[in-house]
C-alpha atoms as a PDB file:
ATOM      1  CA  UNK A   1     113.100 111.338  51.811  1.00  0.00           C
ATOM      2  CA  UNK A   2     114.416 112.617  54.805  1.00  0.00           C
ATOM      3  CA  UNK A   3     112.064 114.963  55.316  1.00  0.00           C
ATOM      4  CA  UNK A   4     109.281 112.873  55.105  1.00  0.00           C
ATOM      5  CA  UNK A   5     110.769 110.479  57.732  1.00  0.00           C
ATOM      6  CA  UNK A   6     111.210 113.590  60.244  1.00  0.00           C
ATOM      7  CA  UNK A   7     107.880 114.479  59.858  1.00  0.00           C
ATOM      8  CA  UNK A   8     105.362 113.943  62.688  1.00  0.00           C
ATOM      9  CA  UNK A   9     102.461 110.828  61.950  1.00  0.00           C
ATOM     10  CA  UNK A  10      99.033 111.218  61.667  1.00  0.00           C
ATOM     11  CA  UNK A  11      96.815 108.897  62.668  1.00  0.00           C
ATOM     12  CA  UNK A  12      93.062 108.798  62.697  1.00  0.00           C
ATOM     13  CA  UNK A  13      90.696 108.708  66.182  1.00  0.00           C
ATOM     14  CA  UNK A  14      87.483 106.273  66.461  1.00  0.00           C
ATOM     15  CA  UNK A  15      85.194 108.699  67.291  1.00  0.00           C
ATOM     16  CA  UNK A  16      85.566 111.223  63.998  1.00  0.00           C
ATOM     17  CA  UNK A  17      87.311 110.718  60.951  1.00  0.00           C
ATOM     18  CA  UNK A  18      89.773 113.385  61.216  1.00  0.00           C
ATOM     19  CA  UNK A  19      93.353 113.020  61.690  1.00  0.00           C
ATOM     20  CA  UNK A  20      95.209 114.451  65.114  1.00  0.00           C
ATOM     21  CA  UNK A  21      98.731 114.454  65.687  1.00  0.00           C
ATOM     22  CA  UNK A  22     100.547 111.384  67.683  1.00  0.00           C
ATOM     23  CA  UNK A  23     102.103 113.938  69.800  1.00  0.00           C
ATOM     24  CA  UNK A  24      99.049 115.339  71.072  1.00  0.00           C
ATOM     25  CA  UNK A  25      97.560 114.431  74.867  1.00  0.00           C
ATOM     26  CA  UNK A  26      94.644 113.014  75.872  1.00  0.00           C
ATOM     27  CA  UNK A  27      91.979 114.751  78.280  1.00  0.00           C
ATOM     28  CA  UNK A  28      89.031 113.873  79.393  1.00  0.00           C
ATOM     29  CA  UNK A  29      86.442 116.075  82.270  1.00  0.00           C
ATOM     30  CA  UNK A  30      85.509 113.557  84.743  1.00  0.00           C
ATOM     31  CA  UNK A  31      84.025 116.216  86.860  1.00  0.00           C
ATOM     32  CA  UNK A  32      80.193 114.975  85.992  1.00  0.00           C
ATOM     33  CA  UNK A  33      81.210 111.598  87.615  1.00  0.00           C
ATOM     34  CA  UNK A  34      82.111 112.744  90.841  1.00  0.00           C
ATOM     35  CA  UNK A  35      79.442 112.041  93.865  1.00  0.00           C
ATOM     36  CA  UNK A  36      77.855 115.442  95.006  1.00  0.00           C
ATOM     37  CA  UNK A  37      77.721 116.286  98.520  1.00  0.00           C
ATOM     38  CA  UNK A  38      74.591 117.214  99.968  1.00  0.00           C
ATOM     39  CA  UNK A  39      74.255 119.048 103.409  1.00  0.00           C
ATOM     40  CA  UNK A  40      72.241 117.242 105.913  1.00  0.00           C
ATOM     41  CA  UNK A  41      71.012 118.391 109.422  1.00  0.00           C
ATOM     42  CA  UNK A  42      73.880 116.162 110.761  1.00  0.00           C
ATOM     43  CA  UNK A  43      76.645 118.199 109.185  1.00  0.00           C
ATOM     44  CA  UNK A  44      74.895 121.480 110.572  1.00  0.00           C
ATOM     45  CA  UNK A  45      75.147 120.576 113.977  1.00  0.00           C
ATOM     46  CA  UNK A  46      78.487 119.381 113.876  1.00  0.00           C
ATOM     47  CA  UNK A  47      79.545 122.258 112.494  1.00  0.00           C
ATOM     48  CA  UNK A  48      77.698 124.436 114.601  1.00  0.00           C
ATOM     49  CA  UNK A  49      79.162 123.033 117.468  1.00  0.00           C
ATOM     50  CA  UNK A  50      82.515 123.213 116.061  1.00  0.00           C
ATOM     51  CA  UNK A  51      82.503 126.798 116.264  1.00  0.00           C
ATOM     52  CA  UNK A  52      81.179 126.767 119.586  1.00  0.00           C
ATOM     53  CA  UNK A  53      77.553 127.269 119.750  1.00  0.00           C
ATOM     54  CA  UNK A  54      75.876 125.601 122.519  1.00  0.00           C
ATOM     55  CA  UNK A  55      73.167 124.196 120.568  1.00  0.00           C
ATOM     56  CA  UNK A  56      72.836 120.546 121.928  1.00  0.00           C
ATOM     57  CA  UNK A  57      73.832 117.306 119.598  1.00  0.00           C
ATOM     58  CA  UNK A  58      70.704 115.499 118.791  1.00  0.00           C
ATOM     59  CA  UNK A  59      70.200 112.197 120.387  1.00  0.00           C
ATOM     60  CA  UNK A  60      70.525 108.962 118.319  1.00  0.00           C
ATOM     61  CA  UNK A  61      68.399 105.939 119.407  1.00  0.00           C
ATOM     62  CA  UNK A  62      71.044 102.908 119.336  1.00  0.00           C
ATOM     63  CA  UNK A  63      69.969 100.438 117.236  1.00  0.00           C
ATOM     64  CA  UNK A  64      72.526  97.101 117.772  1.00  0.00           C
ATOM     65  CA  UNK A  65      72.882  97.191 121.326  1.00  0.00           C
ATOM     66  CA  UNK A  66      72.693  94.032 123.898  1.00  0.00           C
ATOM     67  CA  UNK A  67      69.747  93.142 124.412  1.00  0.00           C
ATOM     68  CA  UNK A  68      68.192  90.087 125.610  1.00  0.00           C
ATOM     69  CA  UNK A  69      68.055  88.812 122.217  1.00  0.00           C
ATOM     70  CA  UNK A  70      71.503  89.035 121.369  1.00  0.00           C
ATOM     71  CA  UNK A  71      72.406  87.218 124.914  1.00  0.00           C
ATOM     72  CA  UNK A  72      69.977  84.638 123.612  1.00  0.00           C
ATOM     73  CA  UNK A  73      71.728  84.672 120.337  1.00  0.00           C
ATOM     74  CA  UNK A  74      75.375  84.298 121.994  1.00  0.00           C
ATOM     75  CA  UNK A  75      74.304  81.739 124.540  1.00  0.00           C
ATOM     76  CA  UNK A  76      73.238  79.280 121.898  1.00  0.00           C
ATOM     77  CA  UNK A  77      76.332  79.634 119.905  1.00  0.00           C
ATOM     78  CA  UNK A  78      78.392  79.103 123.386  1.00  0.00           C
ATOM     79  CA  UNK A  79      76.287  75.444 124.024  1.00  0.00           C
ATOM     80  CA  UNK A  80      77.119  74.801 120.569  1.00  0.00           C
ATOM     81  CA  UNK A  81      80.400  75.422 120.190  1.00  0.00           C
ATOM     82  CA  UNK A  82      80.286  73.846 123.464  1.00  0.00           C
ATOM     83  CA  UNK A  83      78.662  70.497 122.101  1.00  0.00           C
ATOM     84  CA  UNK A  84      80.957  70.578 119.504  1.00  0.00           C
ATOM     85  CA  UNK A  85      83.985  70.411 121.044  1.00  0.00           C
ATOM     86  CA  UNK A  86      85.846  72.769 118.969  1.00  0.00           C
ATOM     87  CA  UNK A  87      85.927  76.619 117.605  1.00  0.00           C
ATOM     88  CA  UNK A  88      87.099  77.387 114.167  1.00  0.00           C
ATOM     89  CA  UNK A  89      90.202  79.853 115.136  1.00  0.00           C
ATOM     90  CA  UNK A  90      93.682  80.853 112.991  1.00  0.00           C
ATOM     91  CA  UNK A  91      96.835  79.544 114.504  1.00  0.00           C
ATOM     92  CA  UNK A  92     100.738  80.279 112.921  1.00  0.00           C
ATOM     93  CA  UNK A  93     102.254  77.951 110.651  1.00  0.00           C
ATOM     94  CA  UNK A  94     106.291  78.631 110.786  1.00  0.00           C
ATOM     95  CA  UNK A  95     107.324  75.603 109.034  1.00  0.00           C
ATOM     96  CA  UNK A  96     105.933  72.935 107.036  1.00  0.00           C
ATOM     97  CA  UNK A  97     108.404  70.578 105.370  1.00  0.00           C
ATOM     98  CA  UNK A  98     109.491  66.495 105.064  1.00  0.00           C
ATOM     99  CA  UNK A  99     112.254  66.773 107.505  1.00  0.00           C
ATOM    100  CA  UNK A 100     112.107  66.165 110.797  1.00  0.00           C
ATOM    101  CA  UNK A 101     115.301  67.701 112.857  1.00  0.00           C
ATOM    102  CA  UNK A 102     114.543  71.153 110.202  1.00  0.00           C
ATOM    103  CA  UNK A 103     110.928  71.261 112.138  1.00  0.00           C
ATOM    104  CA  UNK A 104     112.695  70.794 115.670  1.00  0.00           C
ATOM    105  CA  UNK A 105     115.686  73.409 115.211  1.00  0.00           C
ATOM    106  CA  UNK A 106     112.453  76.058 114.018  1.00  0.00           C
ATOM    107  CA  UNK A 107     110.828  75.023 116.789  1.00  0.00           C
ATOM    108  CA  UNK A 108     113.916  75.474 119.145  1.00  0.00           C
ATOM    109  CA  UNK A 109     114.716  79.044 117.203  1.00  0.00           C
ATOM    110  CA  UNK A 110     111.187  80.218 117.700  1.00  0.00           C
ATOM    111  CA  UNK A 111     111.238  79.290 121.485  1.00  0.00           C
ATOM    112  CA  UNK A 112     114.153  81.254 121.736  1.00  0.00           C
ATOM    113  CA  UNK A 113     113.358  83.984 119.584  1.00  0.00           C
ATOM    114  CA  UNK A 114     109.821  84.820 121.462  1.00  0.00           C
ATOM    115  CA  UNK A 115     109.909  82.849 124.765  1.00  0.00           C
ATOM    116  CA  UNK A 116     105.997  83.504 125.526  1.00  0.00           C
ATOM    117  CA  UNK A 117     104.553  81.793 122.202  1.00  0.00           C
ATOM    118  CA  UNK A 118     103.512  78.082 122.845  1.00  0.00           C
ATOM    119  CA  UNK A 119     104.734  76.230 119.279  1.00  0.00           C
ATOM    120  CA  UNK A 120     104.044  72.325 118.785  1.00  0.00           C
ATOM    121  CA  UNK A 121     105.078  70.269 116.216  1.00  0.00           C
ATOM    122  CA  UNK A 122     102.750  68.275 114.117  1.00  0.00           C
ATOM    123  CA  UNK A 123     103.235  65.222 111.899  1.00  0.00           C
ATOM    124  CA  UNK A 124     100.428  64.530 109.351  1.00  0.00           C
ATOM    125  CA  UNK A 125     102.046  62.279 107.159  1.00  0.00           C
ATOM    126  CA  UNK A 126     104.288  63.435 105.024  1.00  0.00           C
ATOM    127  CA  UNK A 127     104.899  66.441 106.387  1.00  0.00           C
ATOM    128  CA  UNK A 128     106.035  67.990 109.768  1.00  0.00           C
ATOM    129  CA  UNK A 129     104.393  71.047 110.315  1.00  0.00           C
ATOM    130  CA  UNK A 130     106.335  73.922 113.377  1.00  0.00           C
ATOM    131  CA  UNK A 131     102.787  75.971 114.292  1.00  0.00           C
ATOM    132  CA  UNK A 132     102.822  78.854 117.075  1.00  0.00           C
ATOM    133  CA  UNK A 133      99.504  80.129 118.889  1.00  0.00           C
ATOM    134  CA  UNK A 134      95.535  79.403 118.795  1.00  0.00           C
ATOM    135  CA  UNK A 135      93.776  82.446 118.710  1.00  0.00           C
ATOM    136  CA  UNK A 136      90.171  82.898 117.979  1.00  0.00           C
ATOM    137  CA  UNK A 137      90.077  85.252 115.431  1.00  0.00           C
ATOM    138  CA  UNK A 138      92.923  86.726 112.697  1.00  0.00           C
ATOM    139  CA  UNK A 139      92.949  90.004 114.638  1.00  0.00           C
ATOM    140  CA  UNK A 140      94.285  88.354 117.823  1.00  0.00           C
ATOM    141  CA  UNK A 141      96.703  86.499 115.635  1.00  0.00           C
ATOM    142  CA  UNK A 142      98.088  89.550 113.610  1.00  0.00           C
ATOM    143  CA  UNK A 143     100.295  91.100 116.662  1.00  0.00           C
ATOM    144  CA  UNK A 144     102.053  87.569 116.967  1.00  0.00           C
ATOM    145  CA  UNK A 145     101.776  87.399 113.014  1.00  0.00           C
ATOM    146  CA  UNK A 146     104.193  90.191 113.130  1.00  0.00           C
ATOM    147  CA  UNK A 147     106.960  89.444 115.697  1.00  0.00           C
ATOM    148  CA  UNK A 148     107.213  85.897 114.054  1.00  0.00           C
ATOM    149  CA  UNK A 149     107.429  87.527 110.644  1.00  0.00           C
ATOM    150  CA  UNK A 150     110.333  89.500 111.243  1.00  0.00           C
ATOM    151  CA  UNK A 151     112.513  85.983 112.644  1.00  0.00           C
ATOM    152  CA  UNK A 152     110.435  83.364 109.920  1.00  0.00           C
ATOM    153  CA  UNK A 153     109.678  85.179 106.748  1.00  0.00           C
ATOM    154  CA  UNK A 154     107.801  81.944 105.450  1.00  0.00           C
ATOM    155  CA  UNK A 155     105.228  82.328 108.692  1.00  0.00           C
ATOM    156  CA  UNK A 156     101.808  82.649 107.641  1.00  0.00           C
ATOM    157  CA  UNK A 157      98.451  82.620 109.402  1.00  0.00           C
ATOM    158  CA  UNK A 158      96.082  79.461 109.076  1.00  0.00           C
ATOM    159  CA  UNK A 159      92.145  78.330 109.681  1.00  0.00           C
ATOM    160  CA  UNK A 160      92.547  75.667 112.320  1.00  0.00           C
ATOM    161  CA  UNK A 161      89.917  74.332 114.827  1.00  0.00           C
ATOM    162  CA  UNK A 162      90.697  75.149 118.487  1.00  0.00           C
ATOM    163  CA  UNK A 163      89.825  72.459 121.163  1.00  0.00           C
ATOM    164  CA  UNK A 164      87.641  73.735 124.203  1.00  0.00           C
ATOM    165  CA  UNK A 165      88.823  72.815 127.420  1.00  0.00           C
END
């Protein structure tokens, strides 16, 4: 009996009817999956070049570039956004919470902790909310993001609308 306990299992596979040892690995060749490279007149010259031919890049018409259609473009979403009043931008939330003297002390850490951030405190009912910044997009608001991070590890960046002036 103790033999048979010591002895290794054998279990049958899906694909074939024949049993395989537990113990044994699995392997698969993935190699016919993999995207094959295929050398294009671009990766000649830049090759050439590298080893210091003097063959001359070939020139690549731009295709996005400004044109009087794109300042057409850009000036109607300027007398829009304009009209509107507003911009969608991110700003900072650093607190949000019921209590009132909590919001003011994070407000009073954070002016101390980074002097050149503008914070406000907002009521909308119930809540007072401690938020730092306006910027118009998230990659303007990421540097700040950080710094404030590192003091407020509840900080995290918001959708608000930013008033024109």
């Amino acid at each position: 009996m103790v033999i048979a306990a010591c002895s290794s299992k054998v279990t049958p596979t899906a694909d074939s009817g024949k049993s395989v040892p537990e113990k044994s690995k699995y392997s698969e060749d993935l190699s016919v999956l993999r995207p094959k490279i295929q050398n294009t007149d671009t990766v000649k010259t830049t090759t050439a070049s590298a080893e210091g031919s003097n063959k001359p890049a070939k020139y690549v018409e731009p295709r996005y570039t400004v044109n009087s259609t794109l300042d057409a473009v850009l000036d109607t979403i300027s007398s829009k956004n304009k009209a509107n009043g507003f911009v969608d931008g991110f700003t900072i939330q650093v607190y949000s919470g019921i209590k009132r003297e909590e919001a003011l002390n994070v407000k009073k850490q954070l002016s101390a902790s980074l002097p050149g951030l503008n914070s406000e405190v907002q009521y909308v009912q119930p809540n007072f909310r401690v938020r730092a910044g306006k910027y118009y997009d998230r990659i303007e608001a990421q540097k700040d993001f950080i710094a404030i991070k590192r003091f407020f590890p509840n900080a995290i960046v918001l959708p608000e609308r930013i008033e024109i002036k």
